[in-house]
N, C-alpha and C. Protein backbone atom coordinates (compact mmCIF):
# COMPACT_ATOMS: atom_id res chain seq x y z
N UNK A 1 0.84 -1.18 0.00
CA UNK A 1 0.00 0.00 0.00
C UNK A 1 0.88 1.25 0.00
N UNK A 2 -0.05 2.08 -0.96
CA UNK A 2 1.09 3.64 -1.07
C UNK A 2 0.41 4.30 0.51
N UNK A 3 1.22 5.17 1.00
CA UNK A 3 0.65 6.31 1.77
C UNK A 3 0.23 7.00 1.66
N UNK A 4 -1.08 8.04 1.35
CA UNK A 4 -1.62 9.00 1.11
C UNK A 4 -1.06 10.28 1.03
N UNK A 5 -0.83 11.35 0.06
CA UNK A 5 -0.54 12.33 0.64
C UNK A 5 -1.11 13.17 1.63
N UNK A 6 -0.23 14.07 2.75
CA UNK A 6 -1.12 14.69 3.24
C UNK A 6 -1.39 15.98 3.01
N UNK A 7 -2.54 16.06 3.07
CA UNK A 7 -3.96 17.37 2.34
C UNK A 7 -3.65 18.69 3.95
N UNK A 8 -2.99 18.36 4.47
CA UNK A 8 -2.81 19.73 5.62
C UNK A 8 -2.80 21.21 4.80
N UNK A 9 -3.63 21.86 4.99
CA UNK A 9 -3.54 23.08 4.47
C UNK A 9 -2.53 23.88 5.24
N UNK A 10 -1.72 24.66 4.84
CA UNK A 10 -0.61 25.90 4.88
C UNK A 10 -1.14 27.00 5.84
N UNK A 11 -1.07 27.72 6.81
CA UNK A 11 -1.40 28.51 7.56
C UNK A 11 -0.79 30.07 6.74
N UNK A 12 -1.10 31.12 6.75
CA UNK A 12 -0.65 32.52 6.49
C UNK A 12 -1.02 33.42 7.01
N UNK A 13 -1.85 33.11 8.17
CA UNK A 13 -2.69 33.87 9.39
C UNK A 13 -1.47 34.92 10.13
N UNK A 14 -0.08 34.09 10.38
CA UNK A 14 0.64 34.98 10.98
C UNK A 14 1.52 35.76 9.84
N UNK A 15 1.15 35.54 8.82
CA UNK A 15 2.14 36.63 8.16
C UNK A 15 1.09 38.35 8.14
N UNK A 16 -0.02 37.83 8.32
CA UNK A 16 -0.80 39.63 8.69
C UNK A 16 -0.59 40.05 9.53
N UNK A 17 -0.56 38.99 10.84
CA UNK A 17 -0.04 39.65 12.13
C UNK A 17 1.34 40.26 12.16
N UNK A 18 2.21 39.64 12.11
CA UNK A 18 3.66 39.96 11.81
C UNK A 18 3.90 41.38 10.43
N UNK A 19 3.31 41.01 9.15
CA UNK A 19 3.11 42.87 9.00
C UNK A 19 2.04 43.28 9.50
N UNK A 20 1.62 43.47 10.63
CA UNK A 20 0.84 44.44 10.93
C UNK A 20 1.24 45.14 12.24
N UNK A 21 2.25 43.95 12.77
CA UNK A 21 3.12 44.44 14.01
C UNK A 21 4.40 44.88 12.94
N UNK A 22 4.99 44.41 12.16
CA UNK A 22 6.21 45.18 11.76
C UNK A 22 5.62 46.51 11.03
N UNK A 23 4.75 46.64 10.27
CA UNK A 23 4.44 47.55 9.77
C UNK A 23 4.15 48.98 10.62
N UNK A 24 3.58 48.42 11.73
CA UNK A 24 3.69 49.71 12.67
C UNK A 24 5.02 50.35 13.54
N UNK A 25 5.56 48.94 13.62
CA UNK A 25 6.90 49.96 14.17
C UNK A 25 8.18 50.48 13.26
N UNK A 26 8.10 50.19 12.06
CA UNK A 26 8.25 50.91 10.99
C UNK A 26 7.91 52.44 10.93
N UNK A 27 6.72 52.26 10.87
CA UNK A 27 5.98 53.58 10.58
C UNK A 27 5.93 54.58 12.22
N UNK A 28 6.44 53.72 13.05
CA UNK A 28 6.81 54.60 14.43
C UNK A 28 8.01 55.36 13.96
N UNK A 29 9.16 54.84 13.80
CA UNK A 29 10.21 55.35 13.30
C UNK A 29 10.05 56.33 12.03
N UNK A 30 8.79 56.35 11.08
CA UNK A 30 9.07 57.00 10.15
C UNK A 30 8.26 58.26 11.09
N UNK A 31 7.50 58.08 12.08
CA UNK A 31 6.87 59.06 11.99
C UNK A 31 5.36 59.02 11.57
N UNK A 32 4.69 57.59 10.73
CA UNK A 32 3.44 57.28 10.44
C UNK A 32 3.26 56.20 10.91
N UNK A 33 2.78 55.64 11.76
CA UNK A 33 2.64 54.50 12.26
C UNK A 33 0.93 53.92 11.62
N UNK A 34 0.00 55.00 11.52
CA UNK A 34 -1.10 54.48 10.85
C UNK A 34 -0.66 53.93 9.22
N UNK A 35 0.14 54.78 8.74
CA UNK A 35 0.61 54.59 7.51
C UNK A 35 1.14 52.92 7.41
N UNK A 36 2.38 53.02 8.06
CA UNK A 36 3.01 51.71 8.57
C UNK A 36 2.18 50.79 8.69
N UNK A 37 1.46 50.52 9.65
CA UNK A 37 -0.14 49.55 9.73
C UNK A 37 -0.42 49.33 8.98
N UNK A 38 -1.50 49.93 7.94
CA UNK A 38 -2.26 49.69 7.13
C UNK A 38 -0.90 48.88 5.67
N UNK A 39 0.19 49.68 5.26
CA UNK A 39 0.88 49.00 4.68
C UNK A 39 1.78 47.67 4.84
N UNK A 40 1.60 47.02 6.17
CA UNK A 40 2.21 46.33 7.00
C UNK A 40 0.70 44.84 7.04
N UNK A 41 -0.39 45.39 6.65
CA UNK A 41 -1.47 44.39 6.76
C UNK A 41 -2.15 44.00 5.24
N UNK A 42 -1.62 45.05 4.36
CA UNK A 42 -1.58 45.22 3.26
C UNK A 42 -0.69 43.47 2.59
N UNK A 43 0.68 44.03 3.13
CA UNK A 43 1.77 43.33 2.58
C UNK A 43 1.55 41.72 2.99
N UNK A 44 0.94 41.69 4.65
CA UNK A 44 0.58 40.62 5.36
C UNK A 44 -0.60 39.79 4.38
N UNK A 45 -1.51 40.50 3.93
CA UNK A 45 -2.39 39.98 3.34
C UNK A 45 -2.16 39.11 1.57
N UNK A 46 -1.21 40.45 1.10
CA UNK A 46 -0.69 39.42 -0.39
C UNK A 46 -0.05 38.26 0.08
N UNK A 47 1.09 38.42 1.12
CA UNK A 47 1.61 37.31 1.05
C UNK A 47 0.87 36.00 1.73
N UNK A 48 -0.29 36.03 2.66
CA UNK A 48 -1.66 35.01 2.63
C UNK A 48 -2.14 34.57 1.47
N UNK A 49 -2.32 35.59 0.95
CA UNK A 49 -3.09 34.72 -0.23
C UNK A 49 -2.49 33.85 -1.10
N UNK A 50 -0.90 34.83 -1.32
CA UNK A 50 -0.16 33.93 -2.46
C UNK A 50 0.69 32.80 -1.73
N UNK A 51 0.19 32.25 -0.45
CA UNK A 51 0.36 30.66 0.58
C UNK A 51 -1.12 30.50 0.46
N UNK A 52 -1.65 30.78 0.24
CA UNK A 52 -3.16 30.19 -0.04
C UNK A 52 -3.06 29.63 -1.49
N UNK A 53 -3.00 30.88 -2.80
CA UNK A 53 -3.20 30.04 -3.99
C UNK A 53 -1.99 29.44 -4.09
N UNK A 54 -0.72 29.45 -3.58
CA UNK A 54 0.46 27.75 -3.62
C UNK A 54 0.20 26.83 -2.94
N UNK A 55 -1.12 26.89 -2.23
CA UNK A 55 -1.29 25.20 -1.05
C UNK A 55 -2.68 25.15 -1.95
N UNK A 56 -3.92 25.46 -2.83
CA UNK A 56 -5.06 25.15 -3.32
C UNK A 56 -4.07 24.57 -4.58
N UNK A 57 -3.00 24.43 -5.39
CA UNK A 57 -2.30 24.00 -6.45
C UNK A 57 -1.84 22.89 -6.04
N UNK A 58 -1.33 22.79 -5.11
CA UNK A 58 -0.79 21.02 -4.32
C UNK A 58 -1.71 20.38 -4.28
């Protein structure tokens, strides 16, 4: 008997958190920290999705 592959889906939940905490203390230092945020949850979010559409292709 073969072994099944396993179907575990990929998590990317913490890459929004992580830019959304780096993105703000970024933007502390620049001086925009709302700025920072929002571009920091921004960045968090493409890179979710594009671990989302590379684990729906497996």
């Amino acid at each position: 008997m073969t072994p099944e592959p396993s179907n575990n889906p990929a998590a990317g939940g913490v890459l929004i958190a992580i830019g959304a905490i780096g993105g703000a203390m970024v933007g502390l230092f620049l001086g925009e920290p709302t700025k920072g945020f929002l571009l920091g949850i921004g960045a968090g979010i493409g890179m979710a999705i594009a671990i989302w559409v590379i684990d729906r292709r497996r």
